[in-house]
PDB file of N, CA and C in Angstrom:
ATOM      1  N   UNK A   1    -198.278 -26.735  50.459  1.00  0.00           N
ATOM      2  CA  UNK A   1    -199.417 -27.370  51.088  1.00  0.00           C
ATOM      3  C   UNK A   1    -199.196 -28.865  51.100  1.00  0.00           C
ATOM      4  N   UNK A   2    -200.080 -29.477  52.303  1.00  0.00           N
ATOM      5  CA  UNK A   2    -199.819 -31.058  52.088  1.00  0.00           C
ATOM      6  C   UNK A   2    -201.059 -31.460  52.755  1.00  0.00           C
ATOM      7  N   UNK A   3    -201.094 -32.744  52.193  1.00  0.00           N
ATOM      8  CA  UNK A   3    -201.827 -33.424  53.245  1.00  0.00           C
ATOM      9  C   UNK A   3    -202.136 -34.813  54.191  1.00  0.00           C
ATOM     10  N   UNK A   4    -200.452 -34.648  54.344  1.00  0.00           N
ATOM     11  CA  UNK A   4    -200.161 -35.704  55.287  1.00  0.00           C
ATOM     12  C   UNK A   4    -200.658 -35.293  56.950  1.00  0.00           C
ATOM     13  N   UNK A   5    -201.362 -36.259  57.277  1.00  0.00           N
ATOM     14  CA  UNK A   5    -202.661 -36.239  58.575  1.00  0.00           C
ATOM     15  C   UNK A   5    -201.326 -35.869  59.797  1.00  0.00           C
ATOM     16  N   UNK A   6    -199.901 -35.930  59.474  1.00  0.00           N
ATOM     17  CA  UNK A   6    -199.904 -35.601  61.177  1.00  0.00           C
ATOM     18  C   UNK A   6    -199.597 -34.457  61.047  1.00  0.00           C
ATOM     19  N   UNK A   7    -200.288 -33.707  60.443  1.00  0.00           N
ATOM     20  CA  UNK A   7    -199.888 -32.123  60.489  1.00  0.00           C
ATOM     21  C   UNK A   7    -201.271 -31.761  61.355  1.00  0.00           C
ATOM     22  N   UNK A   8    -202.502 -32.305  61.243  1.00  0.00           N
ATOM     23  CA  UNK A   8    -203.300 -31.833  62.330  1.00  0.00           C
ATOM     24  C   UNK A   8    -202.999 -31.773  63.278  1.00  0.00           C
ATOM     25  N   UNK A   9    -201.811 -32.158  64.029  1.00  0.00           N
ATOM     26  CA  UNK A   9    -201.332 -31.846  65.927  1.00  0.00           C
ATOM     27  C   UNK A   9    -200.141 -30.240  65.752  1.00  0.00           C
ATOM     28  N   UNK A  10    -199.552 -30.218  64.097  1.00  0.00           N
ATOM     29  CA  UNK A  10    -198.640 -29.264  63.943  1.00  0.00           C
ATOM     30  C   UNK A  10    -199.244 -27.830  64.115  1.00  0.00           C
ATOM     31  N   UNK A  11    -198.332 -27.490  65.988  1.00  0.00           N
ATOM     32  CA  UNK A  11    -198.663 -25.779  65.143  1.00  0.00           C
ATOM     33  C   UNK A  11    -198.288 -25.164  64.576  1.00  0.00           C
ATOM     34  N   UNK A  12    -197.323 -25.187  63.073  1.00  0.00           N
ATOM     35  CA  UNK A  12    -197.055 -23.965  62.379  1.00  0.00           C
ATOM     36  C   UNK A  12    -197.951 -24.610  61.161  1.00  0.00           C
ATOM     37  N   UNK A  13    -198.667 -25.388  61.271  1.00  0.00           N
ATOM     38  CA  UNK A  13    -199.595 -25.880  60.136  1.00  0.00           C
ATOM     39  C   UNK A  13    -201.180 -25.110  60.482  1.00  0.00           C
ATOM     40  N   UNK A  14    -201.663 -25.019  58.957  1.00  0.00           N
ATOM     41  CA  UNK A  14    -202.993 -24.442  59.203  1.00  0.00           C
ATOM     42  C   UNK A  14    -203.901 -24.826  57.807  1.00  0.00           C
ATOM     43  N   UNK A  15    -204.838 -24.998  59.001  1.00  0.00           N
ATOM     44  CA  UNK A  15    -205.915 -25.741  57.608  1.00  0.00           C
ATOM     45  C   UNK A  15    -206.432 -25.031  56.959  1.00  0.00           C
ATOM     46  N   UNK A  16    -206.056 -25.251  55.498  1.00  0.00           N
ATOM     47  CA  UNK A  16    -206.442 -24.497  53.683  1.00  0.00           C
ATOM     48  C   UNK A  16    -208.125 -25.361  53.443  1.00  0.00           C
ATOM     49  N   UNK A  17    -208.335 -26.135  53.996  1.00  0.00           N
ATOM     50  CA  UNK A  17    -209.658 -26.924  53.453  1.00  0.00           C
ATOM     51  C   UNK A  17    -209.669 -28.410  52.822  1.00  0.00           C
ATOM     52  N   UNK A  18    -210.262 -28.616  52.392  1.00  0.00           N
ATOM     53  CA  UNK A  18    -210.497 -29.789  51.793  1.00  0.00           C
ATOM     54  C   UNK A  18    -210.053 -30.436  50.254  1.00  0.00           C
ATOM     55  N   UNK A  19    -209.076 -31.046  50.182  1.00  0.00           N
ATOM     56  CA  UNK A  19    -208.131 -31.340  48.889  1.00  0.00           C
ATOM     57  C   UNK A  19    -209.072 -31.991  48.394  1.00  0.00           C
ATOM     58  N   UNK A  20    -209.226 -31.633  46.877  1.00  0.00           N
ATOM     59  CA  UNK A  20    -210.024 -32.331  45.344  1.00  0.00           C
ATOM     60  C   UNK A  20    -208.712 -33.679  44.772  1.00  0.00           C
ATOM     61  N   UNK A  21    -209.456 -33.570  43.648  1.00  0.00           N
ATOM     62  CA  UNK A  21    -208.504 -34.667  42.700  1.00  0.00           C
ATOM     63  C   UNK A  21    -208.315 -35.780  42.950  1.00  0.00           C
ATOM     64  N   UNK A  22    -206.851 -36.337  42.796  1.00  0.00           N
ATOM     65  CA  UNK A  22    -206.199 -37.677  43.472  1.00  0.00           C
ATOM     66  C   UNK A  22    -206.320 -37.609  45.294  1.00  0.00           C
ATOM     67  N   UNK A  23    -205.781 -36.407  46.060  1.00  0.00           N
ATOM     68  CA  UNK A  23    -205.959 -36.589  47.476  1.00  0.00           C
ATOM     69  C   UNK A  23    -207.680 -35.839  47.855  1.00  0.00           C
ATOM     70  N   UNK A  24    -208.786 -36.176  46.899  1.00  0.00           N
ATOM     71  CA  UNK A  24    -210.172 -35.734  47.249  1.00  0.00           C
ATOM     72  C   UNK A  24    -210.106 -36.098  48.727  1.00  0.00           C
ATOM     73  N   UNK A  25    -210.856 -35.768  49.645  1.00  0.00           N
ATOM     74  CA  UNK A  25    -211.158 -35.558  50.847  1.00  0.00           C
ATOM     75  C   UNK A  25    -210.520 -35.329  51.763  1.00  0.00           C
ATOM     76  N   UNK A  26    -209.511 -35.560  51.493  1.00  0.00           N
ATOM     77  CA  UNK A  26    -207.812 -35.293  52.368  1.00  0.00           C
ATOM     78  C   UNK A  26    -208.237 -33.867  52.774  1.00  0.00           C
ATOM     79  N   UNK A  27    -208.134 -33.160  54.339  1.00  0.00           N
ATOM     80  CA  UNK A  27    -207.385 -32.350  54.415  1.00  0.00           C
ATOM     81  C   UNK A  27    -205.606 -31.604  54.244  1.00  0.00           C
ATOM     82  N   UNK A  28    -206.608 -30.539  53.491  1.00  0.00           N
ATOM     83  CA  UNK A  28    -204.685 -29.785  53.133  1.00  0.00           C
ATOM     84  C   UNK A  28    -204.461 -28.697  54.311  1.00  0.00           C
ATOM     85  N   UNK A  29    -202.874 -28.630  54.541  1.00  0.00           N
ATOM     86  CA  UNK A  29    -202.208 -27.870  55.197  1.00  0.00           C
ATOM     87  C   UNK A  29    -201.866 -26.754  54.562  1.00  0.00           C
ATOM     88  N   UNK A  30    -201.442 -25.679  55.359  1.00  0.00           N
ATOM     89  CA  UNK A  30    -200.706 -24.983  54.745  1.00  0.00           C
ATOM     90  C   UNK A  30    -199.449 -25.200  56.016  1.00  0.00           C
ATOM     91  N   UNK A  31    -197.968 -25.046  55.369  1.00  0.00           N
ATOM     92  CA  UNK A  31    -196.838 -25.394  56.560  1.00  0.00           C
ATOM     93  C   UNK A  31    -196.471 -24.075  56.726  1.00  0.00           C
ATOM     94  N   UNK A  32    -196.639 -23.145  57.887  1.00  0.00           N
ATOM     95  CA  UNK A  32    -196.025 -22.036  58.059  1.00  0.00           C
ATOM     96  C   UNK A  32    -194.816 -21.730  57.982  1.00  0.00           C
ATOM     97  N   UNK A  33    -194.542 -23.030  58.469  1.00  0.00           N
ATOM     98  CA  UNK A  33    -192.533 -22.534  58.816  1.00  0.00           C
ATOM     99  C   UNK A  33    -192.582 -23.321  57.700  1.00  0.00           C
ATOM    100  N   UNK A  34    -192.659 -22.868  56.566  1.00  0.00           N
ATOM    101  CA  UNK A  34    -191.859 -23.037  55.086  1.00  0.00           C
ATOM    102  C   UNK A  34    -192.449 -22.538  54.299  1.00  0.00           C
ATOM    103  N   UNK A  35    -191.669 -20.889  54.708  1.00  0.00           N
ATOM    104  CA  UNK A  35    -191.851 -19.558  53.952  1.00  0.00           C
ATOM    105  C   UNK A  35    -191.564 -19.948  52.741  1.00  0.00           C
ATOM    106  N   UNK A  36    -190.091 -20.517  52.419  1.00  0.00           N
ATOM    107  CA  UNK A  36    -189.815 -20.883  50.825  1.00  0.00           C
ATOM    108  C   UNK A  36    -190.482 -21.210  50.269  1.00  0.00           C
ATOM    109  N   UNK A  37    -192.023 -21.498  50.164  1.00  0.00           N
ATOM    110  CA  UNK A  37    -192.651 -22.278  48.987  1.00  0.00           C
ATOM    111  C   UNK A  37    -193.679 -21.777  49.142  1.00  0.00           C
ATOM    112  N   UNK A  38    -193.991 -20.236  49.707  1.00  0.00           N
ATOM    113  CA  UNK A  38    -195.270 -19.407  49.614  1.00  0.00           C
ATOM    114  C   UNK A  38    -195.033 -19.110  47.971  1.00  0.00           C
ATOM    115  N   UNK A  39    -193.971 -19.014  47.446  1.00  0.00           N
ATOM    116  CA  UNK A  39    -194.439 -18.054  46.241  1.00  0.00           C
ATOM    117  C   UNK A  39    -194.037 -19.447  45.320  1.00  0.00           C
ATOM    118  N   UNK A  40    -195.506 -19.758  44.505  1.00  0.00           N
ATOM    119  CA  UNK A  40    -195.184 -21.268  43.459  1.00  0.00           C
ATOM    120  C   UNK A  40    -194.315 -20.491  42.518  1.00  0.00           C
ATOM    121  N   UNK A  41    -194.515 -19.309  42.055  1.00  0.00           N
ATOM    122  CA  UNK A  41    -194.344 -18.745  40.716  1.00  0.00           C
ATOM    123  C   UNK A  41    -193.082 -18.536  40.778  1.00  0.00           C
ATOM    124  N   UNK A  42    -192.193 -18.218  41.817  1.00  0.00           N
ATOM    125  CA  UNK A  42    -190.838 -18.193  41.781  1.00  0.00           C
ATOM    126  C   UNK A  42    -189.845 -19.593  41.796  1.00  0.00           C
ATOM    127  N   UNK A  43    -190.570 -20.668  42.529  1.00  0.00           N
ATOM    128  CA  UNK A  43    -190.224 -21.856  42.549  1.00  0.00           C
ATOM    129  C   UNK A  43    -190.403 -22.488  41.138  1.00  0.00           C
ATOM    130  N   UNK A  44    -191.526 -22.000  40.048  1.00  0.00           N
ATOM    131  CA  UNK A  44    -191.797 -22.933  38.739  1.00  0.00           C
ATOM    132  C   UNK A  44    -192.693 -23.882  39.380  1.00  0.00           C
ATOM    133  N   UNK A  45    -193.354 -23.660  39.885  1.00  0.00           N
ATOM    134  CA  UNK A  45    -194.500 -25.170  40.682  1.00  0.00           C
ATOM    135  C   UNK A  45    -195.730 -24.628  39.951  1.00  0.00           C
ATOM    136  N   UNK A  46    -196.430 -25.674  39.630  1.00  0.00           N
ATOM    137  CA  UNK A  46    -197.763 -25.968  39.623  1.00  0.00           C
ATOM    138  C   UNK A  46    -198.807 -25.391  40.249  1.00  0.00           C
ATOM    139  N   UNK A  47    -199.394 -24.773  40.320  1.00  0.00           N
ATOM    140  CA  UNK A  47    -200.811 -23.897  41.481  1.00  0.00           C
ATOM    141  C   UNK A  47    -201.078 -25.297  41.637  1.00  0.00           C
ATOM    142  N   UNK A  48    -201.795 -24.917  42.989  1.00  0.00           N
ATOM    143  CA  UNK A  48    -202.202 -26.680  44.266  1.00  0.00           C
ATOM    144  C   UNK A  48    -203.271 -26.295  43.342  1.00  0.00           C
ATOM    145  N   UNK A  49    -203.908 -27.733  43.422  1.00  0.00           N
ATOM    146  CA  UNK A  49    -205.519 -27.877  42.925  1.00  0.00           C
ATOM    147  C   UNK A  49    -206.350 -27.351  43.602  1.00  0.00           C
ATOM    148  N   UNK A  50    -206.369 -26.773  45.121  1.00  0.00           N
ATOM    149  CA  UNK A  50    -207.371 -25.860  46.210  1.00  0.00           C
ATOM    150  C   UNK A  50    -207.862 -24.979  44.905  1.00  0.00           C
ATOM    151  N   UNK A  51    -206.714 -24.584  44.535  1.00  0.00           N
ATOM    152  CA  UNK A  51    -206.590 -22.896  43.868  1.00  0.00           C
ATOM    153  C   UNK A  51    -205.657 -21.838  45.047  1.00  0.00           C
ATOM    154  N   UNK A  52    -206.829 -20.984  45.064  1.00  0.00           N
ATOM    155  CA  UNK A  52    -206.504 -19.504  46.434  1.00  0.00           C
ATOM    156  C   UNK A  52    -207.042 -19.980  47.780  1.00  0.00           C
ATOM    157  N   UNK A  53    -206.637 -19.356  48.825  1.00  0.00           N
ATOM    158  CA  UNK A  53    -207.079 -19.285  50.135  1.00  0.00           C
ATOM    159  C   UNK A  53    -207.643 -18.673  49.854  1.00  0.00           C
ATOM    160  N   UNK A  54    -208.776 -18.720  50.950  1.00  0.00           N
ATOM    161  CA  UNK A  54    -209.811 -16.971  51.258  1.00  0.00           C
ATOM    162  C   UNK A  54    -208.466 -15.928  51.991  1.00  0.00           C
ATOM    163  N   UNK A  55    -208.971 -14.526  51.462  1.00  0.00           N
ATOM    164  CA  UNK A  55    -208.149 -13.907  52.754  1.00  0.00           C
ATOM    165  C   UNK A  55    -207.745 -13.920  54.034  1.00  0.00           C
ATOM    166  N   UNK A  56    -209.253 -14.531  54.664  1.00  0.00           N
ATOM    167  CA  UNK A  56    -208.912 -14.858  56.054  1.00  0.00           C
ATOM    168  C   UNK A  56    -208.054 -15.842  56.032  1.00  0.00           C
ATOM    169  N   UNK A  57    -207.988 -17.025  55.339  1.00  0.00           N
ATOM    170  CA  UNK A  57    -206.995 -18.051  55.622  1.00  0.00           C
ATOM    171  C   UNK A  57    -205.552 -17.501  55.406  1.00  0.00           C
ATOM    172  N   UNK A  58    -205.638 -16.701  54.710  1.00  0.00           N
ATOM    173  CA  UNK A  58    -203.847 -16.489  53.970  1.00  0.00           C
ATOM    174  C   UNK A  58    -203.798 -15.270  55.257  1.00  0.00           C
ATOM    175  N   UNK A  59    -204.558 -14.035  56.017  1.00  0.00           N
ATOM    176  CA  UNK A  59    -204.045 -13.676  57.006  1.00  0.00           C
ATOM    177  C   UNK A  59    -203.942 -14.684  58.105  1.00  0.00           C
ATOM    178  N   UNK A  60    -204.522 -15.540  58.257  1.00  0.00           N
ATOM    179  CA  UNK A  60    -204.006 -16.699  59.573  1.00  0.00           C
ATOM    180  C   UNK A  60    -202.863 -17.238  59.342  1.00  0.00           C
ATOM    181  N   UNK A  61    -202.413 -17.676  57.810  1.00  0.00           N
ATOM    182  CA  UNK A  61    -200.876 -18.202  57.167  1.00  0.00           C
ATOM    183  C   UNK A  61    -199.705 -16.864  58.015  1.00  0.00           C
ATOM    184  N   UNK A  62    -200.221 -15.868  57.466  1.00  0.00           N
ATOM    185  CA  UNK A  62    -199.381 -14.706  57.566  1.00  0.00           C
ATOM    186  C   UNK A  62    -199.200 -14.417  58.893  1.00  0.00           C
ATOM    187  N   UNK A  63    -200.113 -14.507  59.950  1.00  0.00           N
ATOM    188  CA  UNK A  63    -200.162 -14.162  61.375  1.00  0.00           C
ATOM    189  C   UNK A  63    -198.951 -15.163  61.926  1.00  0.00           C
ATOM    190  N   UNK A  64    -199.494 -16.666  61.330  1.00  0.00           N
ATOM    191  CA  UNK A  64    -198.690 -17.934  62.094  1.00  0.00           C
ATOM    192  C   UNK A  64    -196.969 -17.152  61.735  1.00  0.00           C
ATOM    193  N   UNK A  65    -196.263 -17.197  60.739  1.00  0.00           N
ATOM    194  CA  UNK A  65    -195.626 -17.178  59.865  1.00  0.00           C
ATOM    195  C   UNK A  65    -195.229 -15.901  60.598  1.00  0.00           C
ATOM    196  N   UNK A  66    -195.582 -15.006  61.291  1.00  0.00           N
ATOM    197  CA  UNK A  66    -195.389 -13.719  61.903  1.00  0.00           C
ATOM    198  C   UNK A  66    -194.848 -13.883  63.024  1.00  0.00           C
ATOM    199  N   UNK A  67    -195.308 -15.280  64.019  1.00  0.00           N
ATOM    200  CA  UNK A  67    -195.257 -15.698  65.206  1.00  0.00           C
ATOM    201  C   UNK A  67    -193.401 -16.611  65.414  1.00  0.00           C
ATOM    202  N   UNK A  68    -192.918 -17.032  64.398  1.00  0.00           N
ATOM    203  CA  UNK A  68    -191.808 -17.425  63.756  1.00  0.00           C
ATOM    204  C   UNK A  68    -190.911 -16.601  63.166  1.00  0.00           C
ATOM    205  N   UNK A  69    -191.045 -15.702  62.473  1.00  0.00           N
ATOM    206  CA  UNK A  69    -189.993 -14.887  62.214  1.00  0.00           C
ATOM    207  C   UNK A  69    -190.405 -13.326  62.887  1.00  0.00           C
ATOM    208  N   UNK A  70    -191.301 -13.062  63.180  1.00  0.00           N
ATOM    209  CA  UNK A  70    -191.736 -11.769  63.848  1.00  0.00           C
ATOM    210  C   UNK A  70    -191.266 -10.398  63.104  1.00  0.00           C
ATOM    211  N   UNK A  71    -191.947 -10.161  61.644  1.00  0.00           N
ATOM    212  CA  UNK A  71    -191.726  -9.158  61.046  1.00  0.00           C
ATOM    213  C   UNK A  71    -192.072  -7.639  61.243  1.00  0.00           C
ATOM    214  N   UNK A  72    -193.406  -8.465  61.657  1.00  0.00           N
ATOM    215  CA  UNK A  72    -194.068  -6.611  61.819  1.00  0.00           C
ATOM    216  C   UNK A  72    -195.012  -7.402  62.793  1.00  0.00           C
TER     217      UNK A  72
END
């Protein structure tokens, strides 16, 4: 996730909501085309401060992310 502002024109980006903490009000991304860093727990990363997506958001991640590699 990020929330550097020129990802609002990006379409493989999709908006997770509204970042807390140090980037409070920032909108966060999620970057579709960078499958590698869906799973923190395999990388050793930190959980984002969001926390979880709602389902609907993580099926819109998954749809985009579908539209790019076309799994199923």
């Amino acid at each position: 996730m990020t929330t550097a502002a020129y990802n609002a024109t990006n379409p493989f980006a999709v908006v997770a909501g509204v970042a807390g903490g140090v980037k409070s009000g920032k909108t966060s991304y999620v970057l579709c085309h960078q499958p590698k860093s869906f799973d923190w727990r395999v990388r050793e990363a930190a959980p984002h401060p969001m926390g979880n997506l709602t389902d609907a958001r993580f099926a819109e991640v998954c749809g985009v992310l579908n539209q790019i590699v076309q799994l199923g």
